[in-house]
Protein backbone atom coordinates (compact mmCIF):
# COMPACT_ATOMS: atom_id res chain seq x y z
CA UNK A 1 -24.81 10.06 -9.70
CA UNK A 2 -26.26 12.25 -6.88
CA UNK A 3 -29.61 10.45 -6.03
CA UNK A 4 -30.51 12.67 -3.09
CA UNK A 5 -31.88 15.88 -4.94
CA UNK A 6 -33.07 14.10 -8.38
CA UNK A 7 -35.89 11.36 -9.01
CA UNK A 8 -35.16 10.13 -12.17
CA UNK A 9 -31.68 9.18 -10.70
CA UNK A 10 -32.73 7.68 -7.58
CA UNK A 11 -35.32 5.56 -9.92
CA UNK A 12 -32.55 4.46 -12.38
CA UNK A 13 -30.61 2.84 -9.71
CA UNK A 14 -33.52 1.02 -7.90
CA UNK A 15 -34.15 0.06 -11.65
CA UNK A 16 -30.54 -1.02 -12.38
CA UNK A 17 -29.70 -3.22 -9.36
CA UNK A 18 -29.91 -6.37 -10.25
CA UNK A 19 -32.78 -8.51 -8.50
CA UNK A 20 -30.51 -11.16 -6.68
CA UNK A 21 -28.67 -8.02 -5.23
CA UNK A 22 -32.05 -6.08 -3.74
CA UNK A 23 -33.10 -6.40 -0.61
CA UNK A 24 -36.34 -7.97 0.69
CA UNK A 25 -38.69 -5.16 0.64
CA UNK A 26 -37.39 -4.05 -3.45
CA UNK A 27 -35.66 -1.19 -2.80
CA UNK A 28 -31.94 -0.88 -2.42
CA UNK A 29 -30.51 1.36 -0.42
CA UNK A 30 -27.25 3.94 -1.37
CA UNK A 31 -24.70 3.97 -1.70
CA UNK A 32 -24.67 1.12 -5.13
CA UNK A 33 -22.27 1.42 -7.09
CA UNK A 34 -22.33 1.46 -10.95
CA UNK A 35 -19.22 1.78 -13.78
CA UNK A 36 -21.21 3.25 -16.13
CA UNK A 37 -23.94 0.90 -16.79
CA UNK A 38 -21.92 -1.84 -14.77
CA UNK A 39 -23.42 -2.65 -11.80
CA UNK A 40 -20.15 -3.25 -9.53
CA UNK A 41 -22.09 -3.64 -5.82
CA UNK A 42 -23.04 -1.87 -2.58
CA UNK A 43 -21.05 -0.44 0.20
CA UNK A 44 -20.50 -3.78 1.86
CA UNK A 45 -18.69 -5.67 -1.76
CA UNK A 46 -16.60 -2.25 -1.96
CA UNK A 47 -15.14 -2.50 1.57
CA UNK A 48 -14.51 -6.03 1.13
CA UNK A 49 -12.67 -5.09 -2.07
CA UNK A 50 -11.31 -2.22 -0.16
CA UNK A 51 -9.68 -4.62 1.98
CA UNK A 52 -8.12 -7.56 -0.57
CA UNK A 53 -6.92 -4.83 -2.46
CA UNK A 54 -9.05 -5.74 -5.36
CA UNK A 55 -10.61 -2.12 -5.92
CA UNK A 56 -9.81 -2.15 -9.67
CA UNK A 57 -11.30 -5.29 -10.39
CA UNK A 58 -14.15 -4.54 -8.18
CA UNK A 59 -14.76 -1.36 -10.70
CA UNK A 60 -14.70 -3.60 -13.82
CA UNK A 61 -11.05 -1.30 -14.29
CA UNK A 62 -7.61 -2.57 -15.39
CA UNK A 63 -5.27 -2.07 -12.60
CA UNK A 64 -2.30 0.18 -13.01
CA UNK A 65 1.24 -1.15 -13.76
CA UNK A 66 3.00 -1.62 -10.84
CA UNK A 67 0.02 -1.96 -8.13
CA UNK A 68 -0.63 -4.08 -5.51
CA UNK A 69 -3.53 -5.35 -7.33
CA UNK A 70 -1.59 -6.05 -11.02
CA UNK A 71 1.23 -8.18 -8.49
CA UNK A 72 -1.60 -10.01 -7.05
CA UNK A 73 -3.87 -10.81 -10.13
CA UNK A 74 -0.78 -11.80 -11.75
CA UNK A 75 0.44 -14.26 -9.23
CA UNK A 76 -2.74 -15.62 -8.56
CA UNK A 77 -4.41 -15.93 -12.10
CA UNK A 78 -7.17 -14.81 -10.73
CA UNK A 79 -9.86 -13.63 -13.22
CA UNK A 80 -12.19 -10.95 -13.22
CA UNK A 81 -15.10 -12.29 -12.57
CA UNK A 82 -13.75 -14.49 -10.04
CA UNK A 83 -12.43 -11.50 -8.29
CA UNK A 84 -15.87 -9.98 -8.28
CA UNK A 85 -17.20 -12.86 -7.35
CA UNK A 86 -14.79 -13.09 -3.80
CA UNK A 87 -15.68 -9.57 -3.19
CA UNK A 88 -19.26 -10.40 -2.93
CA UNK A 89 -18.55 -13.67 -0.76
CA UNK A 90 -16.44 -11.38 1.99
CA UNK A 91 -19.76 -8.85 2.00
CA UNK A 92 -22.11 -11.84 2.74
CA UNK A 93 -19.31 -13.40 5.70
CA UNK A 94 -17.81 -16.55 4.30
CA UNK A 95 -14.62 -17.41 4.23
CA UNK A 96 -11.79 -14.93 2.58
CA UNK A 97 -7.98 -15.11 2.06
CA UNK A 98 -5.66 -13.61 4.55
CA UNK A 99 -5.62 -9.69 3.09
CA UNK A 100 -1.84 -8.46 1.99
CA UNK A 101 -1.33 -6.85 4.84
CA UNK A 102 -1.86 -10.04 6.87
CA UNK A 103 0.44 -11.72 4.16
CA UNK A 104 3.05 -9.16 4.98
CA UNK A 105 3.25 -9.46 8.67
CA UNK A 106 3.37 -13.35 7.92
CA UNK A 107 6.39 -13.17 5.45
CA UNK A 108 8.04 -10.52 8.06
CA UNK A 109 7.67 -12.92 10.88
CA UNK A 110 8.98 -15.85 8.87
CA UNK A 111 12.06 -13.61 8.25
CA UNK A 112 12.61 -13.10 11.79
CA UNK A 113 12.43 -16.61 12.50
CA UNK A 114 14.94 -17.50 10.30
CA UNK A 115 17.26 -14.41 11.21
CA UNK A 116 17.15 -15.39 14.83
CA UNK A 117 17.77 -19.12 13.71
CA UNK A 118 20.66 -17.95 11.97
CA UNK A 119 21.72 -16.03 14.92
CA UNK A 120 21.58 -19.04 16.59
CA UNK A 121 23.60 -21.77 14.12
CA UNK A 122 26.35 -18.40 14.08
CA UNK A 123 26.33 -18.70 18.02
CA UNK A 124 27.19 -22.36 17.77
CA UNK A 125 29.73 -22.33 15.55
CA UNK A 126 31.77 -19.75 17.07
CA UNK A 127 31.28 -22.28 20.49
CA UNK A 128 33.24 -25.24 18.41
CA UNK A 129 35.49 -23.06 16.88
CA UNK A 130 36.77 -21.88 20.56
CA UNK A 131 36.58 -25.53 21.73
CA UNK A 132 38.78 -26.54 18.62
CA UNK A 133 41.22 -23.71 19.76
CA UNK A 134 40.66 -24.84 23.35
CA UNK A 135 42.22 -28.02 22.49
């Protein structure tokens, strides 16, 4: 909802975010974001589910086949509300898990590793093959 041009929506959302979530002085400020009557979070839990790749779960939505996010909460288990629950921990600073990205460049790194230790067990046997012929 638009909250700039109409009252009655700007006072449904300072009405609607929950009371742990407001700030000090009562009233939240925009962007807070709602699934219908959901309240999902503020700017801060988005980006942070932005970032794990956990968008659809942040929205209280079901992921769709074949997404990042469907791969993820089905190798993890993870459940919704402990989803949620991670977004709002990266928002506040505490610890996270590495993002997917992050888990990418890991798993491509560990690939080169073993390439070039393969490269390297392929070097040495061709050495003791030509010794063997050597002799």
């Amino acid at each position: 909802m638009d909250i700039a041009g109409d009252e009655d929506n700007r006072k449904w959302m300072r009405e609607n975010v929950p009371g742990e979530k407001k700030p000090q002085n009562g009233i939240p400020l925009p962007p807070q974001i709602f699934n219908e009557e959901r309240y999902c979070g503020d700017f801060e839990s988005f980006f942070s589910a932005k970032e794990e790749n956990i968008i659809y779960s942040f929205l209280g939505l079901a992921p769709p086949p074949g997404t990042k996010e469907t791969e993820k909460s089905d190798t993890t288990g993870e459940t919704e509300a402990h989803t949620e629950h991670s977004a709002d921990e990266g928002a506040h600073g505490e610890a996270q898990s590495p993002s997917e990205d992050q888990q990418e460049e890991e798993k491509h790194e560990e690939g080169e590793e073993k390439e070039e230790e393969g490269k390297q067990e392929e070097g040495e046997e061709k050495e003791e093959a030509e010794e063997q012929e050597e002799s």
